[in-house]
PDB file of N, CA and C in Angstrom:
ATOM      1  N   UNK A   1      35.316   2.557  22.755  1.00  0.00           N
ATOM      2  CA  UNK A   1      34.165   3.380  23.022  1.00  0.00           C
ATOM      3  C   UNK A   1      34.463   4.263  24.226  1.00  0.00           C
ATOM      4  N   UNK A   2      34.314   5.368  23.882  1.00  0.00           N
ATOM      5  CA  UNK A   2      34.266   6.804  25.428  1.00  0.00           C
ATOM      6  C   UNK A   2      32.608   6.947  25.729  1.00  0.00           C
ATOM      7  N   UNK A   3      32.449   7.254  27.030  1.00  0.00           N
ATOM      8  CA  UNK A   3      31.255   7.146  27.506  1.00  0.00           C
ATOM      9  C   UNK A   3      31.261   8.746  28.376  1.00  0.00           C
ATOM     10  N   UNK A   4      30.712   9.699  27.695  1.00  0.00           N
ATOM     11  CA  UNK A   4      30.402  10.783  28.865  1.00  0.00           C
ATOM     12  C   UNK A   4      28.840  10.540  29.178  1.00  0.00           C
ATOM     13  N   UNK A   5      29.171  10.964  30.760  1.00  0.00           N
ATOM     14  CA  UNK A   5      27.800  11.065  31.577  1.00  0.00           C
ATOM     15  C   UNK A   5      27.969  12.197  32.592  1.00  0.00           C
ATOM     16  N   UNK A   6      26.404  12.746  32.297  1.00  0.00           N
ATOM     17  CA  UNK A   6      26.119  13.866  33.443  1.00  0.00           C
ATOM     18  C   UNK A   6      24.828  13.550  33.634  1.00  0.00           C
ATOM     19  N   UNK A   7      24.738  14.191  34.695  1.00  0.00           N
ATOM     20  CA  UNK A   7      23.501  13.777  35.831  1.00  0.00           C
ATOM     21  C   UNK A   7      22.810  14.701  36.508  1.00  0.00           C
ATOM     22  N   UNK A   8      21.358  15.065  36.754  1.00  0.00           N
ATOM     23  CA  UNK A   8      20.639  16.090  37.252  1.00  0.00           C
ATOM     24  C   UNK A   8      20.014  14.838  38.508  1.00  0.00           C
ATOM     25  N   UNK A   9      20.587  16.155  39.757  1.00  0.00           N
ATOM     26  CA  UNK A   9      20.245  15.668  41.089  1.00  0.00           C
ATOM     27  C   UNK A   9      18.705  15.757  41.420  1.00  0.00           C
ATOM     28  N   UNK A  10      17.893  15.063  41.499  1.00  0.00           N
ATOM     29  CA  UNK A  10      16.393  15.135  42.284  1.00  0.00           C
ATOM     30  C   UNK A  10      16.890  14.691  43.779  1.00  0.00           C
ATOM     31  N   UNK A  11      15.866  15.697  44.680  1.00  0.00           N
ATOM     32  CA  UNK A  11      15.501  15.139  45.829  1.00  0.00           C
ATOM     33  C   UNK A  11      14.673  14.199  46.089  1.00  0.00           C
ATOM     34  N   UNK A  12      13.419  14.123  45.323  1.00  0.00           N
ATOM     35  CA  UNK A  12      12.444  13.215  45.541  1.00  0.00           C
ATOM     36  C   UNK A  12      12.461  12.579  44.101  1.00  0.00           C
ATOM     37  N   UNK A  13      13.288  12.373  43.243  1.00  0.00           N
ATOM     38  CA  UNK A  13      12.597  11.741  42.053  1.00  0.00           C
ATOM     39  C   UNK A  13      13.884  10.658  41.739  1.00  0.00           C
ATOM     40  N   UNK A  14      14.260   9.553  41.010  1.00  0.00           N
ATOM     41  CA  UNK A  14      15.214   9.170  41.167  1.00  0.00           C
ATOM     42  C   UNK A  14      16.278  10.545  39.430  1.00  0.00           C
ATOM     43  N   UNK A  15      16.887  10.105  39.778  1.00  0.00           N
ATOM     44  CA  UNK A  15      18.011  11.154  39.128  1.00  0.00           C
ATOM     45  C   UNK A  15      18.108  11.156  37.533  1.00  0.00           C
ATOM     46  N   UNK A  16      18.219  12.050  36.627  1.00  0.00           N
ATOM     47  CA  UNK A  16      17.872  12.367  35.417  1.00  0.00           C
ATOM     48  C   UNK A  16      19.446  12.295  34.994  1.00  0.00           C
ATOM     49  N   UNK A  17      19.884  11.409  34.187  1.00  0.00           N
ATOM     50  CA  UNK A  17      21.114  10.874  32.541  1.00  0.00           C
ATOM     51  C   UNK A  17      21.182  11.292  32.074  1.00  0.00           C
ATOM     52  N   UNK A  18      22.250  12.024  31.032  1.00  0.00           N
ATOM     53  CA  UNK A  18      22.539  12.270  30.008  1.00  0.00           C
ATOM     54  C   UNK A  18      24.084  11.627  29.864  1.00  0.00           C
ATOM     55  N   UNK A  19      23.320  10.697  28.296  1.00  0.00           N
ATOM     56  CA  UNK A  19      25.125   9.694  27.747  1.00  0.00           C
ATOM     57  C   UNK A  19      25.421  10.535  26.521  1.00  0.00           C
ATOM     58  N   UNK A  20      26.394  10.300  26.267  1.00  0.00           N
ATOM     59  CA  UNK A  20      27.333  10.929  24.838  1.00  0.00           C
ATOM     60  C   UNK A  20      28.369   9.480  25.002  1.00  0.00           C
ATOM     61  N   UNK A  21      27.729   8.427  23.760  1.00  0.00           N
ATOM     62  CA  UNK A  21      29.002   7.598  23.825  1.00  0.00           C
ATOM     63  C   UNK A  21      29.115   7.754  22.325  1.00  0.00           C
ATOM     64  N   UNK A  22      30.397   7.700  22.528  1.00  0.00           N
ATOM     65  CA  UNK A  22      31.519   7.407  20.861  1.00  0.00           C
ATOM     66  C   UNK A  22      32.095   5.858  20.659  1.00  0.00           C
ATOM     67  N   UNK A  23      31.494   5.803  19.641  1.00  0.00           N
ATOM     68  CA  UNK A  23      32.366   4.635  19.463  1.00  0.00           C
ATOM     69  C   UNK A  23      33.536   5.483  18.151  1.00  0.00           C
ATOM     70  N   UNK A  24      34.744   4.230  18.378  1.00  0.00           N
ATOM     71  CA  UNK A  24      36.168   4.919  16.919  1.00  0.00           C
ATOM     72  C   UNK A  24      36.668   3.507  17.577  1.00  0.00           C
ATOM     73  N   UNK A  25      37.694   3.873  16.200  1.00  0.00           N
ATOM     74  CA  UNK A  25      38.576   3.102  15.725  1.00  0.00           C
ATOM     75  C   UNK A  25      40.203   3.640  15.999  1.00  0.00           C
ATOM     76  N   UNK A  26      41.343   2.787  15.837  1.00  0.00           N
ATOM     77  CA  UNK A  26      42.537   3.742  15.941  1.00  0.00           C
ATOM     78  C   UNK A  26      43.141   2.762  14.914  1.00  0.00           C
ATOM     79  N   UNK A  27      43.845   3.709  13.620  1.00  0.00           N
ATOM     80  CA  UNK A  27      45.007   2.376  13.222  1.00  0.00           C
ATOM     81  C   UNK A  27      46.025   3.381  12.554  1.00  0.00           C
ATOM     82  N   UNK A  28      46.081   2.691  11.378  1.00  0.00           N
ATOM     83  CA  UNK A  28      47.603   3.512  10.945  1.00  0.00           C
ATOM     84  C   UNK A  28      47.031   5.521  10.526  1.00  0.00           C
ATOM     85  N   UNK A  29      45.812   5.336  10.093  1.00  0.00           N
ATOM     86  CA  UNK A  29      45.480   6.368   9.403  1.00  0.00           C
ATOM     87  C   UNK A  29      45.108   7.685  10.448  1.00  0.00           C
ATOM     88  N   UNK A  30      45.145   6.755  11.621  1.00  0.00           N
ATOM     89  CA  UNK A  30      44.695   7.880  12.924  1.00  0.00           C
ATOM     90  C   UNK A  30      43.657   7.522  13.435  1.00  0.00           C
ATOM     91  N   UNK A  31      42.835   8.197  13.742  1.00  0.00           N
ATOM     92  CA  UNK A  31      41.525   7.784  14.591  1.00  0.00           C
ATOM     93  C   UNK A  31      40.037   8.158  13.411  1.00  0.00           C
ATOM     94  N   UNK A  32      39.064   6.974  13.575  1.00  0.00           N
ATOM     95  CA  UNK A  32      37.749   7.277  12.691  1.00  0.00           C
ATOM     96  C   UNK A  32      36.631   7.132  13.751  1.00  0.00           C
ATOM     97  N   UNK A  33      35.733   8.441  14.077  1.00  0.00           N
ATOM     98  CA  UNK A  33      34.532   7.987  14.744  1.00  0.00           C
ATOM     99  C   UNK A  33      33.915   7.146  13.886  1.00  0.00           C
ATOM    100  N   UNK A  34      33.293   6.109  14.572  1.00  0.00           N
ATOM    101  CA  UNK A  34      32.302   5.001  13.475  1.00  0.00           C
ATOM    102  C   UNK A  34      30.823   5.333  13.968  1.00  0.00           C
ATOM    103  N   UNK A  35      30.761   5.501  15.407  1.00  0.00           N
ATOM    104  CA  UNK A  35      29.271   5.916  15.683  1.00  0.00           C
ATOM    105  C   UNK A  35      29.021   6.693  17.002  1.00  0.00           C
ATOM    106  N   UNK A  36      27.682   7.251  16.626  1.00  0.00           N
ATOM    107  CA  UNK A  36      26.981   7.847  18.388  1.00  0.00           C
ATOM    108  C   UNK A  36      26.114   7.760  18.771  1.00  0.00           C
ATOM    109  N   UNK A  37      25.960   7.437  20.394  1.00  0.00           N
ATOM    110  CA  UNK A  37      24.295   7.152  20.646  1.00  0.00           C
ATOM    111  C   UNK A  37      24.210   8.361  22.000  1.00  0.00           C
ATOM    112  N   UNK A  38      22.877   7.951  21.959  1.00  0.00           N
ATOM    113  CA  UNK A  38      22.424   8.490  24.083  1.00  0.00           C
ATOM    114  C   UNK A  38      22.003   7.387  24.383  1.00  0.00           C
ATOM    115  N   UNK A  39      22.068   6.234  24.375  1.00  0.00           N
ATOM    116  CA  UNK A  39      22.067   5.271  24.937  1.00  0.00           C
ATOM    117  C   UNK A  39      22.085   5.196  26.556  1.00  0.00           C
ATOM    118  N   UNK A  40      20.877   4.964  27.544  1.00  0.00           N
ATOM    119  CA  UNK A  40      21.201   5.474  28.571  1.00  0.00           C
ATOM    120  C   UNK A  40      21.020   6.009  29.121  1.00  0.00           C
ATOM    121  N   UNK A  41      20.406   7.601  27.973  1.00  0.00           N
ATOM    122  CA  UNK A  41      19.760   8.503  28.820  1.00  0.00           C
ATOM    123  C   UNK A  41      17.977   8.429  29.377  1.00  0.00           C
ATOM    124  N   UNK A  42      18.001   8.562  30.433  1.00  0.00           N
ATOM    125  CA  UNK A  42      16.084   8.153  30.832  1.00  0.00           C
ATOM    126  C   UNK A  42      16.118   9.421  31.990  1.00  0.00           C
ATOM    127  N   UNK A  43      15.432   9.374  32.083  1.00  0.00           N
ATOM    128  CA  UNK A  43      14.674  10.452  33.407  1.00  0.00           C
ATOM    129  C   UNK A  43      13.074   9.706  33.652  1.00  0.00           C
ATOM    130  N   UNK A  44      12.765   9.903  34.790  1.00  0.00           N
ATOM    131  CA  UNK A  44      11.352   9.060  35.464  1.00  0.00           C
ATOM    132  C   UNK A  44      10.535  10.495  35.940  1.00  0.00           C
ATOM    133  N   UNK A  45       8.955  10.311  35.314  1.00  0.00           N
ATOM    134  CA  UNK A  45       8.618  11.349  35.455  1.00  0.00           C
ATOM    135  C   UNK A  45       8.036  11.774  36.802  1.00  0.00           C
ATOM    136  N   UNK A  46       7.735  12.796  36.893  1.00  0.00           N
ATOM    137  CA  UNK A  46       7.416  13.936  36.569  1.00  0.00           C
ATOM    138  C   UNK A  46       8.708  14.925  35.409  1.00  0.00           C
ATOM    139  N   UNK A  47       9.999  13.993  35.117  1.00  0.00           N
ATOM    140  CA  UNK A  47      10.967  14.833  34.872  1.00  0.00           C
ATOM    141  C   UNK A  47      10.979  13.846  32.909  1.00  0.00           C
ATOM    142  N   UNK A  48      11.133  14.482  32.130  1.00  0.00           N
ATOM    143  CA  UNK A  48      11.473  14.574  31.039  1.00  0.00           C
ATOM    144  C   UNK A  48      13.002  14.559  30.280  1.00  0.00           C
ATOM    145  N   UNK A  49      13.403  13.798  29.376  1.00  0.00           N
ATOM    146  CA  UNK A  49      14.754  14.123  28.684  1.00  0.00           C
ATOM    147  C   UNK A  49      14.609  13.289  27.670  1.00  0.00           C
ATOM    148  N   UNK A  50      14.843  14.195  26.422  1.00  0.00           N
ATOM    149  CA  UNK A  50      14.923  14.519  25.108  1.00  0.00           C
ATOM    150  C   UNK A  50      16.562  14.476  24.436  1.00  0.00           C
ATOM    151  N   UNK A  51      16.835  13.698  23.106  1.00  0.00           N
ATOM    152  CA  UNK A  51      18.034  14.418  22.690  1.00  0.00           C
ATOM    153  C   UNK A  51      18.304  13.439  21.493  1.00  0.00           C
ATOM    154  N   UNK A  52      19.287  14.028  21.048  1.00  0.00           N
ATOM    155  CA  UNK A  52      20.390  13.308  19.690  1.00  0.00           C
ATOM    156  C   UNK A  52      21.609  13.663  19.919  1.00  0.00           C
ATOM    157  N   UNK A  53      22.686  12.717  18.851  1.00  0.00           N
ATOM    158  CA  UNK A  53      23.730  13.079  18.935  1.00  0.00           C
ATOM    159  C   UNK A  53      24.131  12.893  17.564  1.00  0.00           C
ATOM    160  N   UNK A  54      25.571  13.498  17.525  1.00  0.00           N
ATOM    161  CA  UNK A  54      26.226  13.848  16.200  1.00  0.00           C
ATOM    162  C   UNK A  54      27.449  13.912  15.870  1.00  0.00           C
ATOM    163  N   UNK A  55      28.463  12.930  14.960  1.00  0.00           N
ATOM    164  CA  UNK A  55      29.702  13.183  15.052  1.00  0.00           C
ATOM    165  C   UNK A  55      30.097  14.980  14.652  1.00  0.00           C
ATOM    166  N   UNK A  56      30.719  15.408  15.180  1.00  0.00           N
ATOM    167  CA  UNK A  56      31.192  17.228  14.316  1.00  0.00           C
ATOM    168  C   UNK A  56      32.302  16.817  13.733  1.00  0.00           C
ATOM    169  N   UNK A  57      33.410  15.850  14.241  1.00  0.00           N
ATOM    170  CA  UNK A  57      34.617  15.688  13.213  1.00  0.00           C
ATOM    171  C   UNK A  57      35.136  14.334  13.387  1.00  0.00           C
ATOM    172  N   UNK A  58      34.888  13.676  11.631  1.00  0.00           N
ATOM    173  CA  UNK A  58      34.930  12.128  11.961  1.00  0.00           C
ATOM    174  C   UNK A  58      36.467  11.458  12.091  1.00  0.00           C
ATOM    175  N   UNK A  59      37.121  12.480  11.489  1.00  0.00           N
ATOM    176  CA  UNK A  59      38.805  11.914  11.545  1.00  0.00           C
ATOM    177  C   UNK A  59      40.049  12.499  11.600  1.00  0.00           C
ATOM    178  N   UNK A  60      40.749  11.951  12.459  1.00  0.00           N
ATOM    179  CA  UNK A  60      41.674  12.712  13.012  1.00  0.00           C
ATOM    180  C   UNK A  60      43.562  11.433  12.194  1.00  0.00           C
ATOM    181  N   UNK A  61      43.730  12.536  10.953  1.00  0.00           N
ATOM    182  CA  UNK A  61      44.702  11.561  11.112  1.00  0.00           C
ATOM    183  C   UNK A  61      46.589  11.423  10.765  1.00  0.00           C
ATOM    184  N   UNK A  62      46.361  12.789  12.012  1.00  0.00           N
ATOM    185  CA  UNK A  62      48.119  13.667  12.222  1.00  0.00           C
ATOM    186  C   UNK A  62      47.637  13.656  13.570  1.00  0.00           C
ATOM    187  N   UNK A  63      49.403  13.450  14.311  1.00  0.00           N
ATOM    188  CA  UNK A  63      49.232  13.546  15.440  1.00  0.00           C
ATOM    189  C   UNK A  63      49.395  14.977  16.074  1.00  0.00           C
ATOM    190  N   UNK A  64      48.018  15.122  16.908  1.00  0.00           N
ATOM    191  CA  UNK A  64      47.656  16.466  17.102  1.00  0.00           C
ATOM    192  C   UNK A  64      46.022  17.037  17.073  1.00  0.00           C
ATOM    193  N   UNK A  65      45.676  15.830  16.329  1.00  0.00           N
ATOM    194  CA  UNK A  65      44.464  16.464  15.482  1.00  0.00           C
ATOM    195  C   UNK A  65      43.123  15.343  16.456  1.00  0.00           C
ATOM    196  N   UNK A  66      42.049  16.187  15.806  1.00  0.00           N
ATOM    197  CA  UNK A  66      40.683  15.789  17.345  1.00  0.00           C
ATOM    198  C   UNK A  66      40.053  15.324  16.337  1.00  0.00           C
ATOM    199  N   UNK A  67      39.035  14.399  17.339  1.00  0.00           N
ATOM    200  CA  UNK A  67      37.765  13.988  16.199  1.00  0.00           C
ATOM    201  C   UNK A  67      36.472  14.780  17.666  1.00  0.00           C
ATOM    202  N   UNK A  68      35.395  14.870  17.220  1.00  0.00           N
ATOM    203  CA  UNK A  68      34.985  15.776  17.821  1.00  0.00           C
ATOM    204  C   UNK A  68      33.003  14.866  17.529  1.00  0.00           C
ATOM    205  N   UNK A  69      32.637  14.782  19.044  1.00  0.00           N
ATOM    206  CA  UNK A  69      30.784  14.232  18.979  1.00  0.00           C
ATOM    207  C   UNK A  69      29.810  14.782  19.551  1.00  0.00           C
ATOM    208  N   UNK A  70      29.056  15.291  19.402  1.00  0.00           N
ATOM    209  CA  UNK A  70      27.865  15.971  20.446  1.00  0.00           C
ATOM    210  C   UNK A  70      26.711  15.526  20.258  1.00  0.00           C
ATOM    211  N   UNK A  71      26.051  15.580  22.063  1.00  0.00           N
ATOM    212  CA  UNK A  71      25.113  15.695  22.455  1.00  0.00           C
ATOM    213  C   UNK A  71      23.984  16.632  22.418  1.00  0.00           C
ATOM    214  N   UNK A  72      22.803  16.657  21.886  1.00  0.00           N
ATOM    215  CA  UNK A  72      21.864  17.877  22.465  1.00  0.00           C
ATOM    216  C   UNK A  72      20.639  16.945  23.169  1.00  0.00           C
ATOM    217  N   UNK A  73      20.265  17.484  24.510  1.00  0.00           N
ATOM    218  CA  UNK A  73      19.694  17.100  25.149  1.00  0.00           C
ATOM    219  C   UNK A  73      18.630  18.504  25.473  1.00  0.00           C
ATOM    220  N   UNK A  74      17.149  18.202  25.984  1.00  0.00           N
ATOM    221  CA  UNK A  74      16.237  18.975  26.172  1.00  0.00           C
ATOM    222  C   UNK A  74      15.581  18.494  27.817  1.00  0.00           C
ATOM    223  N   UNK A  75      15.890  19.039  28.916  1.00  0.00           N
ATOM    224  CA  UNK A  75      15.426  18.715  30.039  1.00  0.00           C
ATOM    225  C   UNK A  75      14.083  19.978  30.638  1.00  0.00           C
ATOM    226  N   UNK A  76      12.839  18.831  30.612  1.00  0.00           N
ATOM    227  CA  UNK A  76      11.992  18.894  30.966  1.00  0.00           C
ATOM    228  C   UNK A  76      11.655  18.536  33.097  1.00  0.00           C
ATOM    229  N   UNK A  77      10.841  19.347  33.558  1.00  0.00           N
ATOM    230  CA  UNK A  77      10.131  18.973  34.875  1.00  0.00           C
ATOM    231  C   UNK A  77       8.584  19.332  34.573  1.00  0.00           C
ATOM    232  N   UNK A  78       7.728  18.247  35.164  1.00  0.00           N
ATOM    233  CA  UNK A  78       6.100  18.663  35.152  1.00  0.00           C
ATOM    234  C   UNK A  78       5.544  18.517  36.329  1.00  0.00           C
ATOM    235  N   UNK A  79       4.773  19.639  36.729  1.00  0.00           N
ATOM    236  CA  UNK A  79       3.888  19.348  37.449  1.00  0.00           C
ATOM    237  C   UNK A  79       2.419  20.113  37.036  1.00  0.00           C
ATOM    238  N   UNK A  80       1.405  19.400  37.143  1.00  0.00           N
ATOM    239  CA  UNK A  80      -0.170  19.500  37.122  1.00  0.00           C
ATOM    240  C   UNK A  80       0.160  19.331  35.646  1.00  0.00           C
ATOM    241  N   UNK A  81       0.981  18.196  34.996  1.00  0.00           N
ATOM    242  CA  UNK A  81       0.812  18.127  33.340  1.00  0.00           C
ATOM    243  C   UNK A  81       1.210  19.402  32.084  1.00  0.00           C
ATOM    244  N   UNK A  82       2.168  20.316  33.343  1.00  0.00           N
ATOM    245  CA  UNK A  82       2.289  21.818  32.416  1.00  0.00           C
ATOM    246  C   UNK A  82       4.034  22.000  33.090  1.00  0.00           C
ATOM    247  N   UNK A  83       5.365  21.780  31.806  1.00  0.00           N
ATOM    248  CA  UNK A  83       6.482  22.460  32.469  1.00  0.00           C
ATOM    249  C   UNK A  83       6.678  23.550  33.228  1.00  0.00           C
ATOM    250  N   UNK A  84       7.145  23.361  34.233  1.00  0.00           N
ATOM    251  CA  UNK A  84       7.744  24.194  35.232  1.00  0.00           C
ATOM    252  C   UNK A  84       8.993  24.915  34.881  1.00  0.00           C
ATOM    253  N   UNK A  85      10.244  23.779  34.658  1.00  0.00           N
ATOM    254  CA  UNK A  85      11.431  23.857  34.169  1.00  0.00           C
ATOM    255  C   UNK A  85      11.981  23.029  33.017  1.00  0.00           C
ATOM    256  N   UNK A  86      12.338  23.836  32.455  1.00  0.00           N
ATOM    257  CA  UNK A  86      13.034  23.507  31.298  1.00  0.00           C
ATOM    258  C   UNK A  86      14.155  23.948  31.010  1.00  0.00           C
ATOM    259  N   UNK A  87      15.541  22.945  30.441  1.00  0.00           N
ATOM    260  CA  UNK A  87      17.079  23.951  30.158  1.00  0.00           C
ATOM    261  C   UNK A  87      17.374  22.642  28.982  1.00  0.00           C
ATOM    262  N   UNK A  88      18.478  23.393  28.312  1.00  0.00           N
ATOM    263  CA  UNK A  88      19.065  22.470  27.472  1.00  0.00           C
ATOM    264  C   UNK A  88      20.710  22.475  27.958  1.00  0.00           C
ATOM    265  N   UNK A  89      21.031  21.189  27.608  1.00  0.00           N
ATOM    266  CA  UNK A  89      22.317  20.588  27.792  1.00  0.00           C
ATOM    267  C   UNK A  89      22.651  20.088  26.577  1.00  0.00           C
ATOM    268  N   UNK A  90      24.271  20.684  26.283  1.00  0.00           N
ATOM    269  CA  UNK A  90      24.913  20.060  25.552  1.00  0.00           C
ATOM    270  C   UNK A  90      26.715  19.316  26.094  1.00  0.00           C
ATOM    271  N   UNK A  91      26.101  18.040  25.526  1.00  0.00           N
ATOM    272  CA  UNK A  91      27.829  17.214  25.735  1.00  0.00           C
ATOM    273  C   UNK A  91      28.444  17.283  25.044  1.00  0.00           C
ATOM    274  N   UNK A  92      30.183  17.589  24.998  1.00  0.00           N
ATOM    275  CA  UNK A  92      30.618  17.367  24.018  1.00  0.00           C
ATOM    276  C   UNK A  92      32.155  16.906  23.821  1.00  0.00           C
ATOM    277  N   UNK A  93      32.239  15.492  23.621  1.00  0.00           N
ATOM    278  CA  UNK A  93      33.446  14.510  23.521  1.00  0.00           C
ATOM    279  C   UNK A  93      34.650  15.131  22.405  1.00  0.00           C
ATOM    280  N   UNK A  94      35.289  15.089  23.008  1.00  0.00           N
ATOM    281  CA  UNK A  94      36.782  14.956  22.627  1.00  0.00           C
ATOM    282  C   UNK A  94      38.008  14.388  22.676  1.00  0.00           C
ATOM    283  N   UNK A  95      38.265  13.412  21.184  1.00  0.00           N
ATOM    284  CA  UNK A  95      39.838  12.614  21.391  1.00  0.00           C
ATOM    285  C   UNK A  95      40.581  12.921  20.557  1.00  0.00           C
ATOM    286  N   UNK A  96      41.654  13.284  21.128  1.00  0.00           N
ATOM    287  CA  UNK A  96      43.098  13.981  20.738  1.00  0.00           C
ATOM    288  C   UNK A  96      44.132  12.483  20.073  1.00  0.00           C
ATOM    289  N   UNK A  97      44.284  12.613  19.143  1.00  0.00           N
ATOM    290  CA  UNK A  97      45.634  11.529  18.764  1.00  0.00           C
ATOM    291  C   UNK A  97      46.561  12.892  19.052  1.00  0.00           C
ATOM    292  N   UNK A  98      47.026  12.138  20.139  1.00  0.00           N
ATOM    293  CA  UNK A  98      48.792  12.455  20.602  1.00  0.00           C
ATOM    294  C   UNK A  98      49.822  12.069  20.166  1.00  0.00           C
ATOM    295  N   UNK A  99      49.947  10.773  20.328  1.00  0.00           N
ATOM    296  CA  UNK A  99      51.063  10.084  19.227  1.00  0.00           C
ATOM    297  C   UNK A  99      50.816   8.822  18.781  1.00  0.00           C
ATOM    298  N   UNK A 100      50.882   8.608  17.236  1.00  0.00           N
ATOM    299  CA  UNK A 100      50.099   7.392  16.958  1.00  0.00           C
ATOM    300  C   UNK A 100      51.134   6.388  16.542  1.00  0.00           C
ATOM    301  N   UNK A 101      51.514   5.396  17.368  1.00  0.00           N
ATOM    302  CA  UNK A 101      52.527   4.384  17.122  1.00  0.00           C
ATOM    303  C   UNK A 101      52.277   3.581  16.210  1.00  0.00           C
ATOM    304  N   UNK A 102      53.745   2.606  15.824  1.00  0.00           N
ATOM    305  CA  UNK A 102      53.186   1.402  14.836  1.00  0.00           C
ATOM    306  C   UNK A 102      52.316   0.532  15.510  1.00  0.00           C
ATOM    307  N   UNK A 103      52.623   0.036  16.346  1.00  0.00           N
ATOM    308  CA  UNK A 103      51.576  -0.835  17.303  1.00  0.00           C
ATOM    309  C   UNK A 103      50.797  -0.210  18.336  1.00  0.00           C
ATOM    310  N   UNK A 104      50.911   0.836  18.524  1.00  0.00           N
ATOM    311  CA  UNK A 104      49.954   1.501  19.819  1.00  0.00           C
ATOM    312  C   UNK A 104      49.663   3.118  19.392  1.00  0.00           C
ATOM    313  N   UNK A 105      48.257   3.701  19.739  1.00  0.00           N
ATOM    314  CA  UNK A 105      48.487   4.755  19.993  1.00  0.00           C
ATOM    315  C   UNK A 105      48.615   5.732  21.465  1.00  0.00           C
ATOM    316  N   UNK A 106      48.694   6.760  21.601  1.00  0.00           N
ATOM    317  CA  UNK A 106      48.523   7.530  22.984  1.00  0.00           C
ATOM    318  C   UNK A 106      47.159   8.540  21.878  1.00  0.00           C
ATOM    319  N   UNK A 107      46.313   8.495  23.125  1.00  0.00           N
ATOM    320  CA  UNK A 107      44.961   9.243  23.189  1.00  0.00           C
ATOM    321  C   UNK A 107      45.048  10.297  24.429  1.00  0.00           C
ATOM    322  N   UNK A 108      44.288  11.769  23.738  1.00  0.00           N
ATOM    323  CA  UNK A 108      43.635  12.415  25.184  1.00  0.00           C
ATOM    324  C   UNK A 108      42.417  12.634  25.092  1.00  0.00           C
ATOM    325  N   UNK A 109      41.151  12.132  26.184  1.00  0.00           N
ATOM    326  CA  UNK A 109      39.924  12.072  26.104  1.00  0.00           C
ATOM    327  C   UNK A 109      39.612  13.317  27.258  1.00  0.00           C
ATOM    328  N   UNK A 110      38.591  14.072  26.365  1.00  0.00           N
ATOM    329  CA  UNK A 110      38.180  14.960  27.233  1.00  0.00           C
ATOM    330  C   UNK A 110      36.473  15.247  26.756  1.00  0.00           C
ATOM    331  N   UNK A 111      35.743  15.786  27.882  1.00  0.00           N
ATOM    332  CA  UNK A 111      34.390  15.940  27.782  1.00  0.00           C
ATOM    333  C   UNK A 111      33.992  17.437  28.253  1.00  0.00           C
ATOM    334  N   UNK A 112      33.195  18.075  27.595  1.00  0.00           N
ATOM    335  CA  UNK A 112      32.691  19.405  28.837  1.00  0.00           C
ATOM    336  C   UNK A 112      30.846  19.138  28.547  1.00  0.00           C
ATOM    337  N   UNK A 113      30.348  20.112  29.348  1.00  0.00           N
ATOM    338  CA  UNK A 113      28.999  19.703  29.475  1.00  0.00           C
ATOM    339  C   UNK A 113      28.889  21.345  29.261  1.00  0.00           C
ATOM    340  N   UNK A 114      27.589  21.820  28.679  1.00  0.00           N
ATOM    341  CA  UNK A 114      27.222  23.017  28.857  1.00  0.00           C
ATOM    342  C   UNK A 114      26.143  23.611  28.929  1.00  0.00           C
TER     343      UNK A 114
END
């Protein structure tokens, strides 16, 4: 399982999550996403957060090739019961089979936020 996390700083509120975890597999055939959550993500109000996630590419299985998961997240702030601020965030996981051995593979895990 890969776990991306990003985080919105409050001064006065405690701090607003966003997870993108993958779960996969690795064997002879390459890599299979099996699942995705936001597991994790909370915000305490006055602040709001919304979202799903989604494999984009479930199998990777030449070395070279990505499996690919995203996040969409919806960040909310309230005050007097009416948003102030609102933005959307998207996560989005990436694992590279580099070289997939008989007994081991090499992985590259990468995340961007946007």
């Amino acid at each position: 399982m890969f776990s991306a996390h990003y985080t919105i700083d409050h001064t006065m509120y405690p701090n607003t999550h966003m997870y993108l975890r993958t779960w996969y597999n690795v064997g002879d055939i390459g890599i299979k996403v099996t699942s995705t959550s936001k597991a994790g993500t909370e915000a305490w109000y006055p602040n709001t957060i919304s979202g799903s996630t989604k494999t984009v590419d479930r199998y990777a299985q030449k070395d070279g090739y990505d499996v690919n998961t995203q996040g969409d997240y919806h960040y909310s702030m309230f005050a007097k019961g009416s948003p102030i601020r609102s933005k959307y965030y998207t996560i989005y996981n990436t694992i590279k089979l580099v070289d997939n051995h008989s007994s081991s593979a090499e992985l590259f895990i990468h995340y961007e936020v946007y």
